[in-house]
Protein backbone atom coordinates (compact mmCIF):
# COMPACT_ATOMS: atom_id res chain seq x y z
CA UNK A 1 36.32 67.51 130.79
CA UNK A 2 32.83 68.46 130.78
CA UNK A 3 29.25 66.86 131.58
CA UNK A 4 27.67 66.96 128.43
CA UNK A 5 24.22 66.83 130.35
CA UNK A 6 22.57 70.46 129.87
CA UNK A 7 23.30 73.08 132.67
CA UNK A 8 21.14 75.52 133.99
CA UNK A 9 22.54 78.81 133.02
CA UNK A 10 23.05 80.10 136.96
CA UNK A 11 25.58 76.70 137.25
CA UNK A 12 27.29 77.14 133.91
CA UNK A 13 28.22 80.91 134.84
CA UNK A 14 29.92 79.50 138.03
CA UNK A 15 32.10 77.72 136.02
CA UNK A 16 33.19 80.68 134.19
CA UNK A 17 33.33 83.05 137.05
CA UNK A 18 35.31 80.76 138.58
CA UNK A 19 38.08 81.09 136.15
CA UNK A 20 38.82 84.30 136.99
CA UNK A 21 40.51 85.49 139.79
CA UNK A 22 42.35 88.53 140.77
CA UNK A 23 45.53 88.27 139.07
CA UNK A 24 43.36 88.66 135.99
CA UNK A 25 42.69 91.76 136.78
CA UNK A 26 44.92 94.85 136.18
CA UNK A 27 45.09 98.63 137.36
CA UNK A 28 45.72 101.71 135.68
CA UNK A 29 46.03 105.11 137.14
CA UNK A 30 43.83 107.89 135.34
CA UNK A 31 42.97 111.58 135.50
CA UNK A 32 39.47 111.35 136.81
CA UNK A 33 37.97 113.58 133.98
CA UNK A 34 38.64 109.54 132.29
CA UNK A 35 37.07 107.97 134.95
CA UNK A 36 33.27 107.77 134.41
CA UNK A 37 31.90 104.90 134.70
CA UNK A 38 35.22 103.06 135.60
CA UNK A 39 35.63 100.86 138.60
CA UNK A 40 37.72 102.45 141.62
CA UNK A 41 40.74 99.89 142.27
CA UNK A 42 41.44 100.97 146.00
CA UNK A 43 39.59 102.57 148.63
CA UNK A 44 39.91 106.37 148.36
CA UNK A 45 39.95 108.52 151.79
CA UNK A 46 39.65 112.11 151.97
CA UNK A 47 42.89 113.88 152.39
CA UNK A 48 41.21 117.19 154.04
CA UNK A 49 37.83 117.99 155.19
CA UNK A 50 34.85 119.21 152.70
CA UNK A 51 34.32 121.94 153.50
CA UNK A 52 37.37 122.84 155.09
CA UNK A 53 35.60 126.18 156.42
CA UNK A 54 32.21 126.43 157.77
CA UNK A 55 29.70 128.90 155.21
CA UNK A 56 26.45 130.15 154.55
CA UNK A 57 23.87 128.22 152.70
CA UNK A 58 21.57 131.44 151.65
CA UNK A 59 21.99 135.49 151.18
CA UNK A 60 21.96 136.85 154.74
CA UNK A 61 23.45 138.10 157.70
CA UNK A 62 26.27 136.61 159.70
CA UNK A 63 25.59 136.68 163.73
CA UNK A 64 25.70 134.61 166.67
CA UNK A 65 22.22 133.21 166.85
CA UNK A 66 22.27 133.89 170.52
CA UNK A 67 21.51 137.93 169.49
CA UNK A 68 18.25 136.97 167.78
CA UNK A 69 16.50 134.70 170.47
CA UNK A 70 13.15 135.73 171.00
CA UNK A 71 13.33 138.30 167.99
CA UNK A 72 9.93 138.51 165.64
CA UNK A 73 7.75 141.04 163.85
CA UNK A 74 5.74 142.60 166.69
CA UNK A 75 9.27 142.56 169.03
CA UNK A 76 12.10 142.56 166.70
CA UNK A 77 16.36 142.91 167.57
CA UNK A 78 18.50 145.35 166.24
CA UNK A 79 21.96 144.72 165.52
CA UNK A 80 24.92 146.71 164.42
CA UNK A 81 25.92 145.60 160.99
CA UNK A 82 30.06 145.95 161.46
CA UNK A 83 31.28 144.32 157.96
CA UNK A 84 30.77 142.64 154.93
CA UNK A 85 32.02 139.38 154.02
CA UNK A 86 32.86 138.68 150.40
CA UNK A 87 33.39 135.32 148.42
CA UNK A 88 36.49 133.83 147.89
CA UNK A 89 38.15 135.59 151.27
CA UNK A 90 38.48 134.70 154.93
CA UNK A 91 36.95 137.20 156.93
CA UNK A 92 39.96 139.35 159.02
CA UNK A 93 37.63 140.13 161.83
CA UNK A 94 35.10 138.51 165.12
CA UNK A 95 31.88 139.39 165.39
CA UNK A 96 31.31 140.73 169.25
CA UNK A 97 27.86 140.54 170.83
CA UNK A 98 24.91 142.33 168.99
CA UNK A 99 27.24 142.16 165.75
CA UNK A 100 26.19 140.95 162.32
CA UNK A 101 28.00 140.88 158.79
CA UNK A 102 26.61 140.78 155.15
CA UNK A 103 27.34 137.18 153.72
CA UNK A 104 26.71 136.06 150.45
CA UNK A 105 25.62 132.23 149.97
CA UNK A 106 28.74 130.11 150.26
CA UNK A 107 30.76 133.03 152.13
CA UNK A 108 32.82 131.90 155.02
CA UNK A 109 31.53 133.02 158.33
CA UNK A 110 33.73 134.59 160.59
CA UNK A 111 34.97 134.03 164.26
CA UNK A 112 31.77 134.78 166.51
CA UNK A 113 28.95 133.79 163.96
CA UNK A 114 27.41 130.34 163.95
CA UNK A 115 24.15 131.14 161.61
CA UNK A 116 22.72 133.01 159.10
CA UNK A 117 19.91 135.32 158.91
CA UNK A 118 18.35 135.24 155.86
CA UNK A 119 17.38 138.76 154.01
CA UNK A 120 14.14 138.02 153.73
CA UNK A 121 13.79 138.17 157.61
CA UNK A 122 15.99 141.52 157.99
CA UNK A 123 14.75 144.68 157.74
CA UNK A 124 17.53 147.54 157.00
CA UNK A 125 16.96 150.59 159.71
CA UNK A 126 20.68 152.30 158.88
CA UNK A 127 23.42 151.95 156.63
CA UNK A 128 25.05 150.02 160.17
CA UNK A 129 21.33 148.89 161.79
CA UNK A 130 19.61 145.91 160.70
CA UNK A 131 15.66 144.99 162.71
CA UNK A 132 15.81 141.23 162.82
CA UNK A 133 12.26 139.80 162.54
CA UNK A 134 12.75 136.29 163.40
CA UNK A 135 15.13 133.99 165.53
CA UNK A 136 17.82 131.52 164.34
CA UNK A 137 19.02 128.93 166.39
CA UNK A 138 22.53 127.58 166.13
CA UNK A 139 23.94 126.26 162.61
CA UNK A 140 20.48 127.04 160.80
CA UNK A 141 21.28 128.31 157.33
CA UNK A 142 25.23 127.00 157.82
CA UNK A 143 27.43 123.84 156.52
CA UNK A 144 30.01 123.46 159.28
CA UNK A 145 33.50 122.72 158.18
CA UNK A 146 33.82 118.57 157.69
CA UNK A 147 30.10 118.90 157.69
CA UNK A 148 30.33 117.02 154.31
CA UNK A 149 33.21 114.95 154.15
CA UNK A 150 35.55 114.50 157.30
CA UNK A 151 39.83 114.20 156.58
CA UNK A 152 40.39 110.59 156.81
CA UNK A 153 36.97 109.18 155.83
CA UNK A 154 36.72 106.40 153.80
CA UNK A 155 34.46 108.29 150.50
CA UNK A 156 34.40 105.60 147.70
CA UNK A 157 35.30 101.78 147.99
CA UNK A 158 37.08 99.69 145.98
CA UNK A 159 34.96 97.63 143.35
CA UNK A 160 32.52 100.93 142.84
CA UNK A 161 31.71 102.40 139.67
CA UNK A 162 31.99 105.89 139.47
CA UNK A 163 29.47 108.24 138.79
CA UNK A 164 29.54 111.85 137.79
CA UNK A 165 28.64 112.68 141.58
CA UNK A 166 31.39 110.88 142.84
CA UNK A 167 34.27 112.71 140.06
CA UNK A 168 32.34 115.50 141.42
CA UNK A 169 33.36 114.60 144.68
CA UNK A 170 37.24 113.99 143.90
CA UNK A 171 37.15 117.01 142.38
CA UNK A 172 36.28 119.03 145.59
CA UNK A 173 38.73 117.49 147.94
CA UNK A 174 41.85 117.82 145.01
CA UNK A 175 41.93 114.08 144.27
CA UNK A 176 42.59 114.71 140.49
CA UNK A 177 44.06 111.28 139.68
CA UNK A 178 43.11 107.78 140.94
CA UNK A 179 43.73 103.94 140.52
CA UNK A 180 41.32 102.28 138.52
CA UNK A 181 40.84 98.40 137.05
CA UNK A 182 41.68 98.23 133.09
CA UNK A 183 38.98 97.63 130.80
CA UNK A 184 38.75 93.86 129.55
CA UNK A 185 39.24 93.92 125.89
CA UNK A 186 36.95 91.17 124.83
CA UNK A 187 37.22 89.72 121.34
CA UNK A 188 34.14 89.33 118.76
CA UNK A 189 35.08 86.61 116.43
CA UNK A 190 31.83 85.97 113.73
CA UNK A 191 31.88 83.25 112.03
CA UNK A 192 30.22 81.12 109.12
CA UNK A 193 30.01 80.73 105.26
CA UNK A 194 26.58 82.65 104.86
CA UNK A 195 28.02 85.46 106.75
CA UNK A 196 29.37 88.81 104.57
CA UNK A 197 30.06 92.20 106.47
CA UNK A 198 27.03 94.53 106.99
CA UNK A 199 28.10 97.17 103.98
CA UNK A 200 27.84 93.97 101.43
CA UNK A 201 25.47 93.85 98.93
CA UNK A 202 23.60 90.45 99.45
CA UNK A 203 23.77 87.50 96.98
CA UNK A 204 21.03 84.88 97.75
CA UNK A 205 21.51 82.93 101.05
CA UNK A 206 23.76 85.47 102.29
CA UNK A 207 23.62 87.23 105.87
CA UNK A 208 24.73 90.37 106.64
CA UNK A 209 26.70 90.40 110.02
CA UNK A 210 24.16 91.54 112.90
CA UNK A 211 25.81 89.73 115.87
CA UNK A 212 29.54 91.45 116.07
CA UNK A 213 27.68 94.99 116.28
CA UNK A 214 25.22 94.34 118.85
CA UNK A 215 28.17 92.27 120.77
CA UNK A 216 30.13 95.31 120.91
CA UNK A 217 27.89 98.19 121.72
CA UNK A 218 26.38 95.57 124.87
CA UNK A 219 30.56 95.20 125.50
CA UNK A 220 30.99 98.96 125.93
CA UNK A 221 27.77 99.58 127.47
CA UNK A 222 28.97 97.43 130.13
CA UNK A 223 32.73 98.20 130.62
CA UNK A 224 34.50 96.56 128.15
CA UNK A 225 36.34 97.32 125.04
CA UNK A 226 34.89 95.50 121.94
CA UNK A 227 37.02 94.14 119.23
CA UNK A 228 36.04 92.89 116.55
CA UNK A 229 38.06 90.39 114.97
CA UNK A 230 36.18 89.75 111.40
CA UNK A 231 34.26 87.35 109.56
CA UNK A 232 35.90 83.80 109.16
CA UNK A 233 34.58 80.86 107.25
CA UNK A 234 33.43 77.50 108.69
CA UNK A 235 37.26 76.14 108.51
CA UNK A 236 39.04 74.53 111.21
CA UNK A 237 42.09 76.35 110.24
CA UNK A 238 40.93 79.45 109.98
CA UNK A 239 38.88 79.19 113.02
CA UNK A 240 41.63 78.30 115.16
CA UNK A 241 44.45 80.41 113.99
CA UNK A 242 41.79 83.51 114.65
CA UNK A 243 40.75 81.81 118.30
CA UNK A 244 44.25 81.54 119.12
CA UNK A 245 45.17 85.02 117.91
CA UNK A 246 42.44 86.49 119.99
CA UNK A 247 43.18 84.35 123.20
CA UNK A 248 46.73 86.35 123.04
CA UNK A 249 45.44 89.41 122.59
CA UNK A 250 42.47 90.12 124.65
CA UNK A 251 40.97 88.68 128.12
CA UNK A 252 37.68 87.32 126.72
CA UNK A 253 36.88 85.46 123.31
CA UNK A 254 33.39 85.25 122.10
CA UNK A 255 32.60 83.30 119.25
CA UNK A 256 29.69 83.89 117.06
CA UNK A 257 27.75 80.78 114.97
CA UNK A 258 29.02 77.22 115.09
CA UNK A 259 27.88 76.11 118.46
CA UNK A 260 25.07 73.59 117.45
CA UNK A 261 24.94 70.12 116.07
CA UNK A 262 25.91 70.69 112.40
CA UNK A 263 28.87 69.07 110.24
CA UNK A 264 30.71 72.29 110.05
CA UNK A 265 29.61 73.73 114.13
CA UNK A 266 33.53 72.54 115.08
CA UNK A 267 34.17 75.53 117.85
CA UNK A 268 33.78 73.18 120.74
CA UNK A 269 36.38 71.24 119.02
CA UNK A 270 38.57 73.90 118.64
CA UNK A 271 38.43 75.30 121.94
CA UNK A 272 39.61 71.98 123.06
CA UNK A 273 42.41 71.52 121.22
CA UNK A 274 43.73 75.10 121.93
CA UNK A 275 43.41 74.76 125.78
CA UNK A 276 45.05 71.26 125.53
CA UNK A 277 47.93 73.04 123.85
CA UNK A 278 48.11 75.03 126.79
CA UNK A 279 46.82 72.65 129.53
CA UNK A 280 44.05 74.74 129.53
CA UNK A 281 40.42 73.06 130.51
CA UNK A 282 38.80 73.35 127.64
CA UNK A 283 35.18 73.36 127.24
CA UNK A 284 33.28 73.50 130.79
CA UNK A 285 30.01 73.18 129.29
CA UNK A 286 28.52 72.80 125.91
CA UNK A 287 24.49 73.40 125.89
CA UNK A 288 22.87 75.33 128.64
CA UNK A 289 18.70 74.78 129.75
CA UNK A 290 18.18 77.73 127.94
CA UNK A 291 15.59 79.35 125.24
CA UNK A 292 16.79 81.26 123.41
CA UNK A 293 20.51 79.93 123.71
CA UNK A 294 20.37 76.66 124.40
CA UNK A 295 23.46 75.45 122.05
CA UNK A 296 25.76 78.00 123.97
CA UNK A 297 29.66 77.09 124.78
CA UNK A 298 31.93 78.30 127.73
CA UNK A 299 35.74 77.11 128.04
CA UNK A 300 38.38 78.28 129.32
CA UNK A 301 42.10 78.53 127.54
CA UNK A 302 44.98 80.12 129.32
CA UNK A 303 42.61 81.18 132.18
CA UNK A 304 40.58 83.46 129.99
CA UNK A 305 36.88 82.89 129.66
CA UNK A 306 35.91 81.90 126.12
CA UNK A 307 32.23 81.96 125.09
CA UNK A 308 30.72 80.43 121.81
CA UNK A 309 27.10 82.38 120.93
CA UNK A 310 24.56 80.64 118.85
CA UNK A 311 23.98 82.72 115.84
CA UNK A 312 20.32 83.52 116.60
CA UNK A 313 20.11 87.74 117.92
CA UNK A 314 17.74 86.68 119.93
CA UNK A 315 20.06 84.22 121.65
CA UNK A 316 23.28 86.55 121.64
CA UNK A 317 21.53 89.07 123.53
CA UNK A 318 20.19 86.24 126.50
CA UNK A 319 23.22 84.88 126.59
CA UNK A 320 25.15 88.02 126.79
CA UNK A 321 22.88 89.05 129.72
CA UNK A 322 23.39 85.62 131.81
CA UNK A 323 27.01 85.00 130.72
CA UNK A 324 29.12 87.85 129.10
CA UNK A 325 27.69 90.91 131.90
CA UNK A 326 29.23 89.16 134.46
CA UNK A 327 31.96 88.12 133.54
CA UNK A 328 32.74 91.37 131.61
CA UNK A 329 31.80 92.59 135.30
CA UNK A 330 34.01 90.01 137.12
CA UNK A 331 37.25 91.34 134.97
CA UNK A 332 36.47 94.44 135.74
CA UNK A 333 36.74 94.34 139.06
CA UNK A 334 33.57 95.46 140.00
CA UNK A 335 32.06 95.14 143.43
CA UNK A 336 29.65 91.94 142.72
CA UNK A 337 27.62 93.44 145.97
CA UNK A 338 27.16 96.86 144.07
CA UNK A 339 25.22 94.85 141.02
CA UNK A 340 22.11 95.97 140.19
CA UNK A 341 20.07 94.99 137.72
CA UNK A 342 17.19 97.99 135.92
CA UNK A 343 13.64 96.42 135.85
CA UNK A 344 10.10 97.16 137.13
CA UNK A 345 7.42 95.11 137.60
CA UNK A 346 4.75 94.34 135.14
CA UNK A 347 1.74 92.06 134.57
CA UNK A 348 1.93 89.79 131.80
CA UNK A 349 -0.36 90.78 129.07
CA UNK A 350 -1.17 86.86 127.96
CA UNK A 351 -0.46 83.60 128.86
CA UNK A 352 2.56 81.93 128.33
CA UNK A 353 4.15 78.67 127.67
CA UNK A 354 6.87 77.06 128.83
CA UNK A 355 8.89 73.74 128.69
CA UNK A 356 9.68 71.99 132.03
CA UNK A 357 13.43 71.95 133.14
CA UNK A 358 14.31 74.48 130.79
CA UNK A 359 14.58 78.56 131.80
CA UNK A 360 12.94 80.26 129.10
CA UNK A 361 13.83 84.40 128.65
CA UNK A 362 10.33 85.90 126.94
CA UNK A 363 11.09 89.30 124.88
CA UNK A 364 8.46 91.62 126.02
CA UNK A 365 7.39 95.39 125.36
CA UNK A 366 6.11 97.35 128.03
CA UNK A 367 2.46 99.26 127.67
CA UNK A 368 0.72 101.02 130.06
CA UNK A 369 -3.05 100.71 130.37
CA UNK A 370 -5.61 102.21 133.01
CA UNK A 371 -2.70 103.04 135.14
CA UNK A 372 -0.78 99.36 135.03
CA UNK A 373 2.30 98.59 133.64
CA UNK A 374 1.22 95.53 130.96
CA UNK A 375 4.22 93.06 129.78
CA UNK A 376 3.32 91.99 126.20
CA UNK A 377 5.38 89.20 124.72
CA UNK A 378 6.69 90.11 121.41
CA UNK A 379 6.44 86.74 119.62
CA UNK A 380 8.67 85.62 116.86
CA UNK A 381 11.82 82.90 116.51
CA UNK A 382 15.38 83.93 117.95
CA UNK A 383 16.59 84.18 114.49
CA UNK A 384 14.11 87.56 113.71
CA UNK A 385 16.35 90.53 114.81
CA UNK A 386 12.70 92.92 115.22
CA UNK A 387 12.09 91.02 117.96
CA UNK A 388 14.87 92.77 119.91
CA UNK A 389 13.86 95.72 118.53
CA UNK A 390 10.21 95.79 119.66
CA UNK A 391 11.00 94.92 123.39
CA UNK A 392 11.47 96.84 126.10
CA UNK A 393 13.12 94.15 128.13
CA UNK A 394 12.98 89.91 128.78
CA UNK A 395 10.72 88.24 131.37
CA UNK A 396 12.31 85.12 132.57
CA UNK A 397 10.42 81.84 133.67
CA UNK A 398 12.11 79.78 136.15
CA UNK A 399 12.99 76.13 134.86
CA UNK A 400 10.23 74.87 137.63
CA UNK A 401 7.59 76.84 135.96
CA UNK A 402 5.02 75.86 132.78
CA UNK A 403 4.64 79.13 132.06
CA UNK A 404 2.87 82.68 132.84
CA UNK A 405 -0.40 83.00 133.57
CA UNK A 406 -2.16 86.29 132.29
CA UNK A 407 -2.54 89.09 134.99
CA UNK A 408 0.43 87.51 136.28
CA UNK A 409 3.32 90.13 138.22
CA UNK A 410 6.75 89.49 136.84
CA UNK A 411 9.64 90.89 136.71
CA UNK A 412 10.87 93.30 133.53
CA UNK A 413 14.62 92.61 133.36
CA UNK A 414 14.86 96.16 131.26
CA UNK A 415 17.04 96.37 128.08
C-alpha cells in the first residue's frame, strides 16, 4: 500500500531503487569494439605487463647514462655508435661501456642502455662517433617495462563505464573480449485519446506524440534500450493488456499521460491490479513534491520498476532526471560511487519564486556576460515543449527554499 501524502522526490526514488537488486541484473560477454559506454561486470586485471619491454620515448641514442655524466657543449663525450635498433625487433646485442645505438621513438632498448639521448643533443663526428652535448641521468627519455600497467593489477572495476581510453587500454594488454551488464530494455507506453503519432496530420484537439521520442533518445543516452510500445487510448482494457505485455517483455515500464486526477487518469489503478495478480506491491507512491511532475507514479509489478509520467515535456524530462537515470543506472549495474552529474555554476539572472515544501526544477539557459556565467530562467508552463528547447539545463530549489534571489550562485544541472 502506499501513503498517499506527497513524497519528496529523493524518498520516492528510494522506493524504487529499492526494488531492484542484483538478480535483476544480467551479464553478457562482448567483443570490446561493442563495449563503449557499457558497464564492466567484473573486475578486469592485467594478464601481462604494459609495456612488456622497456623503450624510448623520443628519436635518439641508446646508452647507459653513466657515459654522459658531466658531458655539455664546452666539454662534450664521445661515444662509439655500435648499432642501430629498429622498430618492431628486439635488439640481439649489449651495449658495453662508451657504447650507444640509434633508436627510434618506441624502439626497445637493449641490454646495457637505461636512457635515451635525444638527437637534438648529439652531434655526429663519424659514421661510428657521436659528441654528446648534454648528460642524461637514468630512465630520462625511457618507459620501463610494467612502467604502465603491472601483470596482475587490478585496471578497471566492476560497476565502471567504459570509455574509449579504457577499450584502448584492453586493447594493449590483448583483452579483446569482456563481461559486461545487459542493457535494460525499458518500455515507452504513450497513452491518451488526443494523442496521434508524430507523422499524423492533426485534426483539431489532436496532439502529436512528443513524449515517447524524447523518452527514448534520454533512454539510450543513458544506457538503456528504448522501446516504444505505441499509442493506446484512455481504456482500461487496452491500457492493461499493453502494461502487462510490456512488464513481460522488458525490465522497466514507463507510462506516458494518465497520472493526474481526471475520470479517464486510471494507470494507478491499473498498476494495482496487475501487481496484485502477481503479488506484486503495486503503487509505492502516487504524487511526488515536485514542479514540474508533481502527479508522477512509481510501482512496482513482478519486481520491475514501473513509472507513470505526467504528459507535460516539461515534466517527462524532470522526472526522467530524478527517477528514470537512476534507475536506468541501477539496472545497469553501474557503480552508484562513479555517478557524476555535468553542471557548472551560474548566477541566477532574476529572482525566483517558489512554493514552500515543494522542490521546484527551473529550466534555465546559460549566457555569459562581462566574464560570468548568468542562469536565465526560460519561463513558460510544462506543457510548452520550447521551453526544453531554449535551456541549457534545470536549476533546482530545495523544498526549504522560497525561491532564488538574483545574483544568486546555483547550480546548472546541464542537459
Amino acid at each position: 500500500m502506499f501513503n498517499k501524502t506527497y513524497l519528496l522526490p529523493g524518498e520516492a526514488l528510494k522506493y524504487l531503487l529499492s526494488s531492484i537488486t542484483d538478480k535483476d541484473i544480467t551479464i553478457e560477454r562482448l567483443r570490446i569494439e561493442e563495449c563503449y559506454n557499457r558497464i564492466i561486470a567484473n573486475d578486469i586485471t592485467a594478464p601481462e605487463d604494459l609495456p612488456q619491454f622497456s623503450r624510448s620515448t623520443v628519436d635518439g641514442y641508446a646508452l647507459n647514462s653513466r657515459d654522459t655524466f658531466g658531458a655539455k657543449e664546452n666539454s662534450p663525450a664521445y661515444i662509439t655508435v655500435k648499432n642501430e635498433i629498429f622498430m618492431g625487433i628486439a635488439p640481439d646485442f649489449k651495449l658495453n661501456a662508451l657504447e650507444a645505438a640509434k633508436i627510434p621513438t618506441g624502439g626497445m632498448l637493449p641490454e646495457g642502455a637505461d636512457a635515451v639521448l635525444m638527437l637534438e643533443h648529439v652531434q655526429m663526428i663519424s659514421e661510428d662517433m657521436i659528441e654528446i652535448m648534454r648528460s642524461v641521468s637514468p630512465n630520462e627519455n625511457v618507459i620501463q617495462k610494467g612502467e604502465d600497467i603491472k601483470k596482475g593489477e587490478t585496471i578497471l572495476t566492476k560497476g565502471r563505464k567504459l570509455m574509449a581510453q579504457d577499450i584502448g587500454a584492453l586493447a594493449g594488454l590483448g583483452i579483446t573480449e569482456i563481461d559486461v551488464f545487459k542493457k535494460p530494455i525499458v518500455s515507452i507506453i504513450s497513452t491518451g485519446d488526443e494523442i496521434v503519432p508524430a507523422s499524423s496530420p492533426l485534426k483539431l484537439g489532436q496532439v502529436r506524440d512528443i513524449n515517447s521520442f524524447t523518452l527514448a533518445g534520454l533512454i539510450s543516452e543513458h544506457g538503456g534500450i528504448p522501446v516504444k510500445k505505441g499509442i493506446f487510448k484512455d481504456d482500461y482494457d487496452t491500457i492493461k493488456n499493453a502494461i502487462k505485455e510490456a512488464i513481460h517483455d522488458s525490465d522497466m515500464v514507463l507510462i506516458s499521460g494518465g497520472t493526474s486526477a481526471g475520470t479517464k487518469d486510471m494507470t494507478a489503478q491499473i498498476i494495482n491490479d496487475i501487481a496484485g495478480i502477481y503479488g506484486s506491491a503495486g503503487v509505492l507512491f502516487h504524487g511526488v513534491s515536485l514542479k514540474p511532475g508533481k502527479p508522477t507514479i512509481g510501482g512496482i509489478i513482478k519486481n520491475k520498476p514501473v513509472l507513470g509520467l505526467p504528459g507535460h515535456p516539461a515534466a517527462t524530462v524532470v522526472c526522467f532526471d530524478i527517477f528514470i537515470r537512476p534507475v536506468i543506472e541501477k539496472l545497469s549495474g553501474l557503480n552508484s560511487e562513479r555517478k557524476f552529474i555535468k553542471s557548472i555554476i551560474a548566477k541566477m539572472a532574476k529572482n525566483i519564486a517558489s512554493a514552500a515544501g515543494r522542490e521546484d526544477h527551473i529550466r534555465v539557459y546559460l549566457e555569459e556576460r562581462d566574464g560570468e556565467i548568468l542562469a536565465i530562467p526560460v519561463l513558460g508552463k510544462s506543457g510548452l515543449i520550447t521551453t526544453l528547447v531554449k535551456a541549457d539545463g534545470i536549476v533546482i530549489i530545495p523544498q526549504n527554499k522560497l525561491g532564488l534571489d538574483a545574483g544568486e550562485r546555483v547550480i546548472v544541472r546541464l542537459f
